[in-house]
C-alpha atoms as a PDB file:
ATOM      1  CA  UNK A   1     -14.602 -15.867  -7.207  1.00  0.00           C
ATOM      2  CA  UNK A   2     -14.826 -12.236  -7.285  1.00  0.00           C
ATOM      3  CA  UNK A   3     -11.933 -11.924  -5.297  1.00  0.00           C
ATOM      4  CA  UNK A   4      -9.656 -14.222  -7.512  1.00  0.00           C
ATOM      5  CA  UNK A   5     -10.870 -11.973 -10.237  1.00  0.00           C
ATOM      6  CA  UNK A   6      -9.446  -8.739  -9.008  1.00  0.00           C
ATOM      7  CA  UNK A   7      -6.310 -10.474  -7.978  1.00  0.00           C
ATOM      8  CA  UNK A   8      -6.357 -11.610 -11.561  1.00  0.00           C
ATOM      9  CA  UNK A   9      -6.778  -8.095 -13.236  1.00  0.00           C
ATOM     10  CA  UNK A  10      -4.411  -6.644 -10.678  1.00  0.00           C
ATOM     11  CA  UNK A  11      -1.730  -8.960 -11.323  1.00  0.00           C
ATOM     12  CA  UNK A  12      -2.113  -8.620 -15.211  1.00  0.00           C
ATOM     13  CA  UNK A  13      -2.055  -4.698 -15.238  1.00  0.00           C
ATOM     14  CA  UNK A  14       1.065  -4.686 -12.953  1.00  0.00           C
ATOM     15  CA  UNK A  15       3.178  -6.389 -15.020  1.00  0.00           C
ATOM     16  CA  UNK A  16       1.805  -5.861 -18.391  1.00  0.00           C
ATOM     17  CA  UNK A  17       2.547  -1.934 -17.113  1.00  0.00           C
ATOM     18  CA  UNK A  18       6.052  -3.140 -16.207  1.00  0.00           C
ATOM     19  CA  UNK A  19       6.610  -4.871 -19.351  1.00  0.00           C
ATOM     20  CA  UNK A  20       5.336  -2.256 -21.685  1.00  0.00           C
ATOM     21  CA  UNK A  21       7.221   0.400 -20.980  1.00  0.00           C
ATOM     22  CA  UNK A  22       9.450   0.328 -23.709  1.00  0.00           C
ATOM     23  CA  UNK A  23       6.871   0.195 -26.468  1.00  0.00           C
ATOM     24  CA  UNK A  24       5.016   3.462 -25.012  1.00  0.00           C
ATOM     25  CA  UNK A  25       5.243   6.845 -26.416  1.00  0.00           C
ATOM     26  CA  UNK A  26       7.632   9.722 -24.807  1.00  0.00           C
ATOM     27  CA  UNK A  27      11.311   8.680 -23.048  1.00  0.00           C
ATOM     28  CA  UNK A  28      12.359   5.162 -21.679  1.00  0.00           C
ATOM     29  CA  UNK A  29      13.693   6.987 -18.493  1.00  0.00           C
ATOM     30  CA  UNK A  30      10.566   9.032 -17.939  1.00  0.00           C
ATOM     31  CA  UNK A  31       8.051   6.117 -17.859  1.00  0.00           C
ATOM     32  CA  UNK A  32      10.700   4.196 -15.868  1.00  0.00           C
ATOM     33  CA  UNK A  33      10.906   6.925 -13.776  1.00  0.00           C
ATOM     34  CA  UNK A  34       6.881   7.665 -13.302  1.00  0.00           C
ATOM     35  CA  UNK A  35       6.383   3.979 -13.149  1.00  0.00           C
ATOM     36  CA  UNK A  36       8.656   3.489  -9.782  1.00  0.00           C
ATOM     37  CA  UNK A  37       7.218   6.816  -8.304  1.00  0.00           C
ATOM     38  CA  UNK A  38       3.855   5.807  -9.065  1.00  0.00           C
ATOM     39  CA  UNK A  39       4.204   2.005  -7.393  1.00  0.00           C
ATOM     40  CA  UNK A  40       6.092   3.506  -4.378  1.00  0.00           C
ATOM     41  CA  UNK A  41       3.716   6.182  -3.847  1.00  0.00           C
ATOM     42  CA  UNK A  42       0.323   3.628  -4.388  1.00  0.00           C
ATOM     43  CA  UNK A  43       2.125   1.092  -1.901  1.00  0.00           C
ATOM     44  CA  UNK A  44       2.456   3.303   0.693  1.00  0.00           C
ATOM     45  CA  UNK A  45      -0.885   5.161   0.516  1.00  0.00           C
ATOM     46  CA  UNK A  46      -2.991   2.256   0.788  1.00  0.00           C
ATOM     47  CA  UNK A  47      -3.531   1.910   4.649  1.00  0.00           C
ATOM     48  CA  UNK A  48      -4.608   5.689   5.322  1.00  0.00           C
ATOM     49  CA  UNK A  49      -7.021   5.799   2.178  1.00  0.00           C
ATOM     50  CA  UNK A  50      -8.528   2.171   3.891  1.00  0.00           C
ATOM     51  CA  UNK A  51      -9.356   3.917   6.961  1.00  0.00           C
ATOM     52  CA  UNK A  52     -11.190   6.747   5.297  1.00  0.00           C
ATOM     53  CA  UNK A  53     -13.334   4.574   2.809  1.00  0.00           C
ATOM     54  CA  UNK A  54     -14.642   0.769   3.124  1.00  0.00           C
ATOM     55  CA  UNK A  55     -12.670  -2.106   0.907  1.00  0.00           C
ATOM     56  CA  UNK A  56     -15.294  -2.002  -1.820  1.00  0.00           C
ATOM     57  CA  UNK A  57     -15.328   1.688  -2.067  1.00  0.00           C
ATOM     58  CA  UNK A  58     -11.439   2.093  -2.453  1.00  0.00           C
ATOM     59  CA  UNK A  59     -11.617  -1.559  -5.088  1.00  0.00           C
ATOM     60  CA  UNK A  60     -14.385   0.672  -6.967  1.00  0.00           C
ATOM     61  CA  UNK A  61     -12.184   3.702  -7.182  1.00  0.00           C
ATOM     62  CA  UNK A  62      -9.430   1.844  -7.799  1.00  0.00           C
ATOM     63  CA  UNK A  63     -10.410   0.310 -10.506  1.00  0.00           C
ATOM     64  CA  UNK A  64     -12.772   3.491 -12.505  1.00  0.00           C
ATOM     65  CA  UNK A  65      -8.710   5.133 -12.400  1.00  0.00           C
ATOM     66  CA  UNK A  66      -6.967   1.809 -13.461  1.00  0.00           C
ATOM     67  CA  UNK A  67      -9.774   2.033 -16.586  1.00  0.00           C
ATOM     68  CA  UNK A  68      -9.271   5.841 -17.278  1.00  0.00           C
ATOM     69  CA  UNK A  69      -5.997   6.064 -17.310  1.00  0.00           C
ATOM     70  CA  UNK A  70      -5.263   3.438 -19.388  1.00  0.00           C
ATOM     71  CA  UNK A  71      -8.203   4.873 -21.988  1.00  0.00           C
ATOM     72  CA  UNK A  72      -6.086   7.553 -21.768  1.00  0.00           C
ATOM     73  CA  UNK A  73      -3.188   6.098 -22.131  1.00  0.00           C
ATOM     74  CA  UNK A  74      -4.400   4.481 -25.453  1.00  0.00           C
ATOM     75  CA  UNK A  75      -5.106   7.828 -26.391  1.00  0.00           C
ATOM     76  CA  UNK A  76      -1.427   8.924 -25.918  1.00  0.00           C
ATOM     77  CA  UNK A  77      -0.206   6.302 -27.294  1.00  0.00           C
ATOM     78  CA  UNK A  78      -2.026   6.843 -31.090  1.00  0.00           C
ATOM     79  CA  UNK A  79      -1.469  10.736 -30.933  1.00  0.00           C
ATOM     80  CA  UNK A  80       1.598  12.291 -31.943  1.00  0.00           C
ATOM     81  CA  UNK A  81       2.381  13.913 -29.251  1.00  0.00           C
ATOM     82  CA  UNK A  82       1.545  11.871 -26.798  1.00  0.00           C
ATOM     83  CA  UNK A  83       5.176  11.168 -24.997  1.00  0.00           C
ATOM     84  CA  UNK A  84       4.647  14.616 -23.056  1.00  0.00           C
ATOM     85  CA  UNK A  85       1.764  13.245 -21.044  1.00  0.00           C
ATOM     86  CA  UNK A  86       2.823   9.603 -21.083  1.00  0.00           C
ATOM     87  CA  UNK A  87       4.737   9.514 -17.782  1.00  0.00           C
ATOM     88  CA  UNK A  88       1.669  11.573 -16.229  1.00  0.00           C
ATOM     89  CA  UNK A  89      -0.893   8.738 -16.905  1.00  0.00           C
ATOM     90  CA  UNK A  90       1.382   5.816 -16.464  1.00  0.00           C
ATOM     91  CA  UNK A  91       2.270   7.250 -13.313  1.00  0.00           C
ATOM     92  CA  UNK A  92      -1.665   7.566 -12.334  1.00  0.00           C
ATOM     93  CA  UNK A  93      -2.291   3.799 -14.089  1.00  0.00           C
ATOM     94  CA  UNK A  94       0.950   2.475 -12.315  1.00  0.00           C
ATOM     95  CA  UNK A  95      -0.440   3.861  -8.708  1.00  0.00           C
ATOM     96  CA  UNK A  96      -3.971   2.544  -9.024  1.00  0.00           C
ATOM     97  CA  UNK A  97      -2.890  -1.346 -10.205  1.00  0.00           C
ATOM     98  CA  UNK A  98      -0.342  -1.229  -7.605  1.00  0.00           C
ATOM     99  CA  UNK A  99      -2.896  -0.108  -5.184  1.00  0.00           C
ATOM    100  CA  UNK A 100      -5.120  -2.885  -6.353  1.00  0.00           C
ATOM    101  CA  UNK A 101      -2.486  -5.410  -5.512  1.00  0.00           C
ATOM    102  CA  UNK A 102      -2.379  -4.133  -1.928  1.00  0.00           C
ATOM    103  CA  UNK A 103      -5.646  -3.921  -1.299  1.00  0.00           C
ATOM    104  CA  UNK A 104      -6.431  -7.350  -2.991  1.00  0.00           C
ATOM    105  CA  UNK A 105      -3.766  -8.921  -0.297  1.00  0.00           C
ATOM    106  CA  UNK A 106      -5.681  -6.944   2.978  1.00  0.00           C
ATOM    107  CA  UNK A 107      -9.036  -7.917   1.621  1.00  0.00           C
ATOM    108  CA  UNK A 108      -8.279 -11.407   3.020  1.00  0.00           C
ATOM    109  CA  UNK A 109      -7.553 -10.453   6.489  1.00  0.00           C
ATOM    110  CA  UNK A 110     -11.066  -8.622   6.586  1.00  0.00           C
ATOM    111  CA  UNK A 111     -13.032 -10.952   4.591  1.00  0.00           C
ATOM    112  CA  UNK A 112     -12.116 -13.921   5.778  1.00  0.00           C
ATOM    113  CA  UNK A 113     -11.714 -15.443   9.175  1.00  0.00           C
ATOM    114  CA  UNK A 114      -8.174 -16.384  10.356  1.00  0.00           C
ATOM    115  CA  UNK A 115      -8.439 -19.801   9.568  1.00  0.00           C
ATOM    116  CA  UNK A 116      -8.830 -19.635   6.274  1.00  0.00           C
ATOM    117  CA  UNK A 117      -7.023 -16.741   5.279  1.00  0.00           C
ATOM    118  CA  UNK A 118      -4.044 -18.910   4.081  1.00  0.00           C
ATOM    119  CA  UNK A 119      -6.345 -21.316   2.111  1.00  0.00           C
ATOM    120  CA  UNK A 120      -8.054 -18.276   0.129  1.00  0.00           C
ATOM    121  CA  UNK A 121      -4.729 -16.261   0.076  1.00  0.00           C
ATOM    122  CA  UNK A 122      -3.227 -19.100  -1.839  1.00  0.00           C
ATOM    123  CA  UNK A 123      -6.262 -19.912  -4.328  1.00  0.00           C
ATOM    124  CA  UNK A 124      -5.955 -16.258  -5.374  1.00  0.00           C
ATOM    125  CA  UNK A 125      -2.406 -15.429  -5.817  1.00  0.00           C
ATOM    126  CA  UNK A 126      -1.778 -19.038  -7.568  1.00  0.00           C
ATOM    127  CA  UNK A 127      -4.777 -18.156  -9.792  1.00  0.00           C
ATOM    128  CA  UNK A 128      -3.155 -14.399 -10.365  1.00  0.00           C
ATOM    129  CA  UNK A 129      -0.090 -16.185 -11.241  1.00  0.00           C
ATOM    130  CA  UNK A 130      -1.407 -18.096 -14.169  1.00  0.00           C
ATOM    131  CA  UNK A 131      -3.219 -15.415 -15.164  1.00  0.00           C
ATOM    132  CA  UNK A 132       0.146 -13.535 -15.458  1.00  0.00           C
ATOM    133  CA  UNK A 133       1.669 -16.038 -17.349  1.00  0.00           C
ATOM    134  CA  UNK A 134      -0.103 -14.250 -20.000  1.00  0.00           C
ATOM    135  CA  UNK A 135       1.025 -10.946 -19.973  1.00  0.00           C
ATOM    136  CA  UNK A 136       4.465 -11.711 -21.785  1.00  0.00           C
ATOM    137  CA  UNK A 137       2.485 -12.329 -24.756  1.00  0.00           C
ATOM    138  CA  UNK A 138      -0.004  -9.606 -24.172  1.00  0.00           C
ATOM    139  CA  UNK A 139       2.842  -7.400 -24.515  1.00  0.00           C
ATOM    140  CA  UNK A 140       4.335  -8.258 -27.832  1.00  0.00           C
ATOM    141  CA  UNK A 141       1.087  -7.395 -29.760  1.00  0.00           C
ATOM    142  CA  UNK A 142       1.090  -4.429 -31.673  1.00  0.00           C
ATOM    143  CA  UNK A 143       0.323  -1.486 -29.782  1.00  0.00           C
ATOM    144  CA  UNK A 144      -2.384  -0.201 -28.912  1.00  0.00           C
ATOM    145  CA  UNK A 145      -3.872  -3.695 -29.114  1.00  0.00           C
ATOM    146  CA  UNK A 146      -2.481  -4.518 -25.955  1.00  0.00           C
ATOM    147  CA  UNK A 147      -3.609  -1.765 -24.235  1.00  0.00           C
ATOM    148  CA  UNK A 148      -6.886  -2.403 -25.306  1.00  0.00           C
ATOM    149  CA  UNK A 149      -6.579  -5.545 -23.533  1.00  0.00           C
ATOM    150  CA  UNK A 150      -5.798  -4.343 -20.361  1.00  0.00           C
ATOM    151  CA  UNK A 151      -8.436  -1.586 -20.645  1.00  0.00           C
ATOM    152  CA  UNK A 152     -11.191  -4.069 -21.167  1.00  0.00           C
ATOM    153  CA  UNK A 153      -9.774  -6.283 -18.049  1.00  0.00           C
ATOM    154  CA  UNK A 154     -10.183  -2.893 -15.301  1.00  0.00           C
ATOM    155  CA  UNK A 155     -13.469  -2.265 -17.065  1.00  0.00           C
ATOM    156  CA  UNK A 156     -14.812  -5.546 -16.168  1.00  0.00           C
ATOM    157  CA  UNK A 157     -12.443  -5.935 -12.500  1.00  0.00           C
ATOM    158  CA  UNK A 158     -14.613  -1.796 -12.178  1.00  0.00           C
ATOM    159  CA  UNK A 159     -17.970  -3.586 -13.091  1.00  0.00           C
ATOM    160  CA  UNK A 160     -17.091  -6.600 -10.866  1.00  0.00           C
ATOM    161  CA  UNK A 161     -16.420  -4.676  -7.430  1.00  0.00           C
ATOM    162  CA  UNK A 162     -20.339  -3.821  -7.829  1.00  0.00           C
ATOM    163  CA  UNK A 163     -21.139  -7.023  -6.950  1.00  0.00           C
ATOM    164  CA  UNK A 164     -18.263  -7.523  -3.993  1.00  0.00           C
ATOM    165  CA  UNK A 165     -19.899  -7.973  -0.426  1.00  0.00           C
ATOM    166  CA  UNK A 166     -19.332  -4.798   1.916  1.00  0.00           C
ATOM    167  CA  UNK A 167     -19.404  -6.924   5.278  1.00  0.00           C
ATOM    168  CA  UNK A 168     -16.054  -8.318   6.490  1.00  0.00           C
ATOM    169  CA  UNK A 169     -15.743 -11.155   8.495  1.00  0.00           C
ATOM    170  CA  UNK A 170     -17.028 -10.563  12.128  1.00  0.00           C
ATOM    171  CA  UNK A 171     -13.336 -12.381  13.244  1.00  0.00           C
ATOM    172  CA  UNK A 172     -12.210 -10.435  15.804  1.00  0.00           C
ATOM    173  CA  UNK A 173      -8.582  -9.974  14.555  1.00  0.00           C
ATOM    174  CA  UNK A 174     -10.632  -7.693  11.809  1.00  0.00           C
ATOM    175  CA  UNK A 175     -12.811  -6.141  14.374  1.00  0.00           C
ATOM    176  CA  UNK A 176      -9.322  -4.802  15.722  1.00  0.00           C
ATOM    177  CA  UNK A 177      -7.982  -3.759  12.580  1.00  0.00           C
ATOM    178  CA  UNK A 178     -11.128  -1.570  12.047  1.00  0.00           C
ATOM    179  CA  UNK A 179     -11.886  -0.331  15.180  1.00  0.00           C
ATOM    180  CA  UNK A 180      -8.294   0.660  15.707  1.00  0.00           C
ATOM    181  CA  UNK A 181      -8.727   2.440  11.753  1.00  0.00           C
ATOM    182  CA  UNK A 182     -11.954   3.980  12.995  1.00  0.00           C
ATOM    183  CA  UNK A 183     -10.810   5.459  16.440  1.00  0.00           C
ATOM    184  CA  UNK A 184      -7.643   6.825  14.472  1.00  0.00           C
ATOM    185  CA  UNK A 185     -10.162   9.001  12.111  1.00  0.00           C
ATOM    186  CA  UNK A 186     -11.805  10.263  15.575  1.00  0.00           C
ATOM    187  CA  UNK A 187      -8.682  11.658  17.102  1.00  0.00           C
END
């Protein structure tokens, strides 16, 4: 359940950051431009961050900078000169929800065993894709209503990696992946 909940708020803040560009403070181009960078860049940086920290640790992370950068975001966003520091934050917000998605998707290969990892891999994203249905909406209330919305969403998904197990599944195609993460932080 826990799981389908950060799949949830992941799937929500990527989008609803895709979708509200255009109604943030500062220039089009520069949060389009900070938004790519800042998926790109939390894409690729997801598998060496996972072999320094555990799952939970990196979720927990994750989401505290998901919830203060959109706080701060909101804060940008009533202030009149906000559109310097937009780009900066949405680049930061953009990185960590992205991050989330990633790290949602390689949760299931070392949480659950290999059997069910399609079964649980399609609960979740079907779930994450209702819950997105949403964010079309979300977006077309006034500002900085919406953002308010998403804050509250990574403040609960932050509060609700507390409770997320730290032991993966003792399958041995995760063993693999972590002792193959673990002897790589050795050398």
């Amino acid at each position: 359940i826990l799981l389908i909940f950060c799949y949830c708020a992941c799937a929500i803040g990527y989008y609803l950051l895709a979708y509200i560009l255009k109604y943030l403070s500062g220039s089009l181009f520069a949060n389009g431009y900070a938004s790519a960078v800042g998926e790109i860049s939390g894409k690729l940086l997801v598998i060496p961050i996972l072999r320094c920290v555990s799952l939970k640790k990196a979720f927990k992370f994750c989401f505290a900078m998901c919830s203060l950068s959109v706080a701060m975001l909101i804060v940008l966003d009533s202030s009149e000169s906000g559109g310097t520091f937009t780009p900066v934050f949405l680049l930061i917000s953009r990185f960590f929800f992205s991050q989330g998605y990633a790290l949602c998707y390689l949760s299931m290969v070392l949480w659950y065993p290999t059997l069910l990892i399609s079964t649980a891999s399609g609960v979740c994203v079907l779930s994450s894709k209702f819950a997105a249905i949403s964010v079309p909406v979300v977006t077309e209330i006034r500002s900085p209503f919406n953002l308010v919305v998403l804050l509250g969403l990574s403040i609960v998904a932050a509060i609700s990696t507390w409770y997320i197990s730290d032991n993966e599944s003792e399958d041995k195609d995760a063993k693999s992946i972590k002792e193959g993460c673990s002897s790589n932080i050795e050398e």
